[in-house]
N, C-alpha and C. Protein backbone atom coordinates (compact mmCIF):
# COMPACT_ATOMS: atom_id res chain seq x y z
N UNK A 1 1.08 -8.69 9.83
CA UNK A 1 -0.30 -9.14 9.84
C UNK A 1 -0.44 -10.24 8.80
N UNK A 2 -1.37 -11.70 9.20
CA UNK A 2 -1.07 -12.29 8.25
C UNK A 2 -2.55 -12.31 8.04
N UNK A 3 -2.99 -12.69 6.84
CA UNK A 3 -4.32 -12.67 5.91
C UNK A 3 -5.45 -13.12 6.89
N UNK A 4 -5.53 -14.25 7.48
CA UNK A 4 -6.28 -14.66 8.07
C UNK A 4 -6.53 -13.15 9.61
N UNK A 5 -5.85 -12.81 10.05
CA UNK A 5 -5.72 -11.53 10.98
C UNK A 5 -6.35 -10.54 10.35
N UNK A 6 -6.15 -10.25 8.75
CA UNK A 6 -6.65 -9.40 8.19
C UNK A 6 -8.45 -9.65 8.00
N UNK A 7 -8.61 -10.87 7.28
CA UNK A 7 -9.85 -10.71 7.68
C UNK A 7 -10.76 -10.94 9.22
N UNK A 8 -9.88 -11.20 10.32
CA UNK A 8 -10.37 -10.70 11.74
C UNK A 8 -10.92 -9.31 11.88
N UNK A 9 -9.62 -8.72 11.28
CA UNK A 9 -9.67 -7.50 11.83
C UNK A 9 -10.94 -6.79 11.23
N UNK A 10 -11.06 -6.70 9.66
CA UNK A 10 -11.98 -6.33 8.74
C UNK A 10 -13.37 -6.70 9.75
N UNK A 11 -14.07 -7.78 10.07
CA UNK A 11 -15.12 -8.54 10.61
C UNK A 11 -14.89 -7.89 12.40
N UNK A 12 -14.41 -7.48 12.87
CA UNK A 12 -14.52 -6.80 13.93
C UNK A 12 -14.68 -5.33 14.01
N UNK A 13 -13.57 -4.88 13.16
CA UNK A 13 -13.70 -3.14 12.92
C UNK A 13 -15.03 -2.74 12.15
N UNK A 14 -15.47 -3.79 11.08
CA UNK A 14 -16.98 -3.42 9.99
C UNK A 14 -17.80 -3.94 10.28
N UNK A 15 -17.51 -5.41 11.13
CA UNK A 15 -18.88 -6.28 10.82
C UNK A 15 -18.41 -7.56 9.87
N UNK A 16 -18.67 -8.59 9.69
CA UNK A 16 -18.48 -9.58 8.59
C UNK A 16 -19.23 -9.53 7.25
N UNK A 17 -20.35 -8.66 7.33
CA UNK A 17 -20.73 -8.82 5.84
C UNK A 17 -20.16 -7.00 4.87
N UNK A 18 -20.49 -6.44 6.07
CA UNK A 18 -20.04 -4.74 5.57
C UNK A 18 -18.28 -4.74 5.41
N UNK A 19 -17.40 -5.79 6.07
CA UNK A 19 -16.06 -5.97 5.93
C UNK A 19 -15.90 -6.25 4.30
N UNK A 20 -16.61 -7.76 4.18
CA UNK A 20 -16.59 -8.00 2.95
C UNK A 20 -17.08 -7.49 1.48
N UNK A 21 -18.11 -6.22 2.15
CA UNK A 21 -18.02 -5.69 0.67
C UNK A 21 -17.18 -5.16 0.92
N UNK A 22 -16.71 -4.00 1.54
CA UNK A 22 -15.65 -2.94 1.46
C UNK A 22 -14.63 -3.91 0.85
N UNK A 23 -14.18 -4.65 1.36
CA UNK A 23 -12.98 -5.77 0.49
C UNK A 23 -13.08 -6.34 -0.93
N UNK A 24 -14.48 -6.03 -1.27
CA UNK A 24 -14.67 -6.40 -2.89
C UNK A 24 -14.78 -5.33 -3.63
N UNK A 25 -15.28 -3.87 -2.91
CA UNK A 25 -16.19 -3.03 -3.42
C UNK A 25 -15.35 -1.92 -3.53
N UNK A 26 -14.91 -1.49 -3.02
CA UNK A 26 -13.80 -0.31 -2.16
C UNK A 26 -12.23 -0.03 -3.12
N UNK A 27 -12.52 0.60 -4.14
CA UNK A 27 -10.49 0.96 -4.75
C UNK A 27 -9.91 1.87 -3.74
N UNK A 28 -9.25 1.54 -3.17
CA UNK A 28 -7.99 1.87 -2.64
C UNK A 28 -6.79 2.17 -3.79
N UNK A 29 -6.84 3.88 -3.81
CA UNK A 29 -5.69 4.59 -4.29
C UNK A 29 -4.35 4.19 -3.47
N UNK A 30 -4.38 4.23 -2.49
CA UNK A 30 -3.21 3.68 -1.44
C UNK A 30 -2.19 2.34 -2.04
N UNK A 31 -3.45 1.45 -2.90
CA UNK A 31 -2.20 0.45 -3.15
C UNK A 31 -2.64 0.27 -4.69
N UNK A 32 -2.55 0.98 -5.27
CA UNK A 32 -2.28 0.96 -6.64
C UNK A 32 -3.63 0.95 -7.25
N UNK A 33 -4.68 1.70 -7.21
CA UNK A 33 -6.05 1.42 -7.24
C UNK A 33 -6.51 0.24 -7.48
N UNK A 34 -6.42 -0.15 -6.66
CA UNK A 34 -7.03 -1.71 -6.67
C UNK A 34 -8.45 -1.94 -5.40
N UNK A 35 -9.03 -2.60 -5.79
CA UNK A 35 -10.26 -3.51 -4.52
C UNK A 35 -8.84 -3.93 -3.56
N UNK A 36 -9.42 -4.08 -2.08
CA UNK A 36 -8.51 -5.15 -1.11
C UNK A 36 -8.26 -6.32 -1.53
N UNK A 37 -9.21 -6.74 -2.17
CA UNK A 37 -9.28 -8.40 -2.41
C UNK A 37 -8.06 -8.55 -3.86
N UNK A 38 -8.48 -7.76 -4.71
CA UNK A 38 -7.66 -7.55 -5.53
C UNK A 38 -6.16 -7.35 -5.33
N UNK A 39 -5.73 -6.58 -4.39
CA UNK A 39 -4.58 -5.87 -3.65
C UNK A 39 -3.97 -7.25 -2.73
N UNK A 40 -5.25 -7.62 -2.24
CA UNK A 40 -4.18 -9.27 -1.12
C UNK A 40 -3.76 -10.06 -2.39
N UNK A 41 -4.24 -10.25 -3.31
CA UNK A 41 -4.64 -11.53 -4.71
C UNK A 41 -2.96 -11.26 -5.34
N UNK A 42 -2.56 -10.01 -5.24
CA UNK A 42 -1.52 -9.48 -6.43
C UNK A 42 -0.41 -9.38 -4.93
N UNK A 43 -0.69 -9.82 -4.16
CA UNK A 43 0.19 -9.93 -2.92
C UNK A 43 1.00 -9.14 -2.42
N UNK A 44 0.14 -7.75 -2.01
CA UNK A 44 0.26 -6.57 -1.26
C UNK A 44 -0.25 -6.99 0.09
N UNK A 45 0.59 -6.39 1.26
CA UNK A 45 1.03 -7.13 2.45
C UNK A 45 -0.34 -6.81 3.07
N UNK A 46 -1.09 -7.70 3.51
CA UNK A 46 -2.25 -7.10 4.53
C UNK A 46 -1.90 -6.33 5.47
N UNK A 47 -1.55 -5.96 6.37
CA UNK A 47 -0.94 -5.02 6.73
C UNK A 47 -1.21 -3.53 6.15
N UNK A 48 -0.49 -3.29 4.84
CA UNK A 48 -0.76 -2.36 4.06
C UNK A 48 -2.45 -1.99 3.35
N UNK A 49 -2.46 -3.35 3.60
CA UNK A 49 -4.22 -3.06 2.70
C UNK A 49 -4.90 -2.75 4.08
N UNK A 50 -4.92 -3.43 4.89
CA UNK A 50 -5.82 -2.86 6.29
C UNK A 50 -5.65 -1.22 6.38
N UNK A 51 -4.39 -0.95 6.38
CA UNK A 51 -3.94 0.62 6.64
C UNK A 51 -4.85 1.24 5.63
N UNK A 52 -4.64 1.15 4.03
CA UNK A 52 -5.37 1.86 3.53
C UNK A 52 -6.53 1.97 3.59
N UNK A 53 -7.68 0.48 3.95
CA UNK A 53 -8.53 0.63 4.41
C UNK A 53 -8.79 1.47 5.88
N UNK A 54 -8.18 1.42 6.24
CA UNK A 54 -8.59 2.45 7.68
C UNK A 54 -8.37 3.53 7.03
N UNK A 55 -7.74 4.22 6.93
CA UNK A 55 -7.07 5.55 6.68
C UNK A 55 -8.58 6.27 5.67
N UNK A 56 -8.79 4.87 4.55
CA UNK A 56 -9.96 5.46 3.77
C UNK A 56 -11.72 5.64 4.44
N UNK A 57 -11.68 4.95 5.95
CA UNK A 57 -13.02 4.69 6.67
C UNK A 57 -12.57 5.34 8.11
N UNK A 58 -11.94 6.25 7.67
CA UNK A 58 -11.51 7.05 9.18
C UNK A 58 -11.06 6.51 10.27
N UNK A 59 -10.75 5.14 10.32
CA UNK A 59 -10.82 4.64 11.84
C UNK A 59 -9.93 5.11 12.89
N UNK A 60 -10.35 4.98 13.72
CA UNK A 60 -9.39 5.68 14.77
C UNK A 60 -7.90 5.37 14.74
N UNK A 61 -6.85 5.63 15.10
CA UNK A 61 -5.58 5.32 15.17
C UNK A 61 -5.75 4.30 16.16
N UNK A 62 -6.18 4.58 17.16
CA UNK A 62 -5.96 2.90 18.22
C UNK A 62 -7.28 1.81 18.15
N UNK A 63 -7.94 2.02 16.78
CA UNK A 63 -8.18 0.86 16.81
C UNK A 63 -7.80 0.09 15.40
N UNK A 64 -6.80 0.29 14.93
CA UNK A 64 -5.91 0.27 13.60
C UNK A 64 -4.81 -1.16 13.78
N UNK A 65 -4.91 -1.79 15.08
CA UNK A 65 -4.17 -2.84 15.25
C UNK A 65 -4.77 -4.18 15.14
N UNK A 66 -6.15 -3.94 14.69
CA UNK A 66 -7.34 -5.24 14.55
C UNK A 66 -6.93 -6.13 15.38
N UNK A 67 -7.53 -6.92 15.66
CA UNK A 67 -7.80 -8.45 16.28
C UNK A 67 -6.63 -9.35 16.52
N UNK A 68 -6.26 -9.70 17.28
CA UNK A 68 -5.08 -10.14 17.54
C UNK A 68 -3.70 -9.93 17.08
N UNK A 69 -3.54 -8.83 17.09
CA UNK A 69 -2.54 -8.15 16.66
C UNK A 69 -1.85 -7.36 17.70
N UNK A 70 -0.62 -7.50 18.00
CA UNK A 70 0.34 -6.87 19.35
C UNK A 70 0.37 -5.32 19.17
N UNK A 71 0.19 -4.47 20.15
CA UNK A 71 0.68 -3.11 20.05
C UNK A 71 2.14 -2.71 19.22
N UNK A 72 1.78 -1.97 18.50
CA UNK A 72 3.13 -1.41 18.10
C UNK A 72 4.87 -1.12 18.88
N UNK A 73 5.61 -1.56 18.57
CA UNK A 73 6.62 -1.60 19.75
C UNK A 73 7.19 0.28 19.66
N UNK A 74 7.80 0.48 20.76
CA UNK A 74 7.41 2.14 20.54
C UNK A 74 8.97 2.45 20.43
């Protein structure tokens, strides 16, 4: 996932303004307690920060592949 995908995905799964707080607002234990924004900044893989964000906002498992992003190969 590359950054720009990441914030797709964020702005489709939340919304564009509720994406962006959760990305300012939100510590994620998952990647070292950090904010997302903080976590992309110190260059933890979006990818990983999306995950923890889902995982921490329940999202469903199939909709965990955000916005232009290919199905998982199985």
């Amino acid at each position: 996932m590359r950054l720009s995908e990441f914030w797709l995905a964020m702005a489709d799964e939340f919304g564009e303004a509720y994406g962006r707080v959760l990305a300012h607002d939100v510590v994620l234990a998952a990647v070292g307690g950090l904010t997302a924004e903080q976590a992309l900044s110190s260059g933890v893989p979006p990818r990983q920060v999306w995950l923890a964000l889902c995982d921490l906002q329940d999202v469903p498992l199939n909709r965990r592949y955000g916005v232009g992003q290919r199905e998982p190969k199985k």
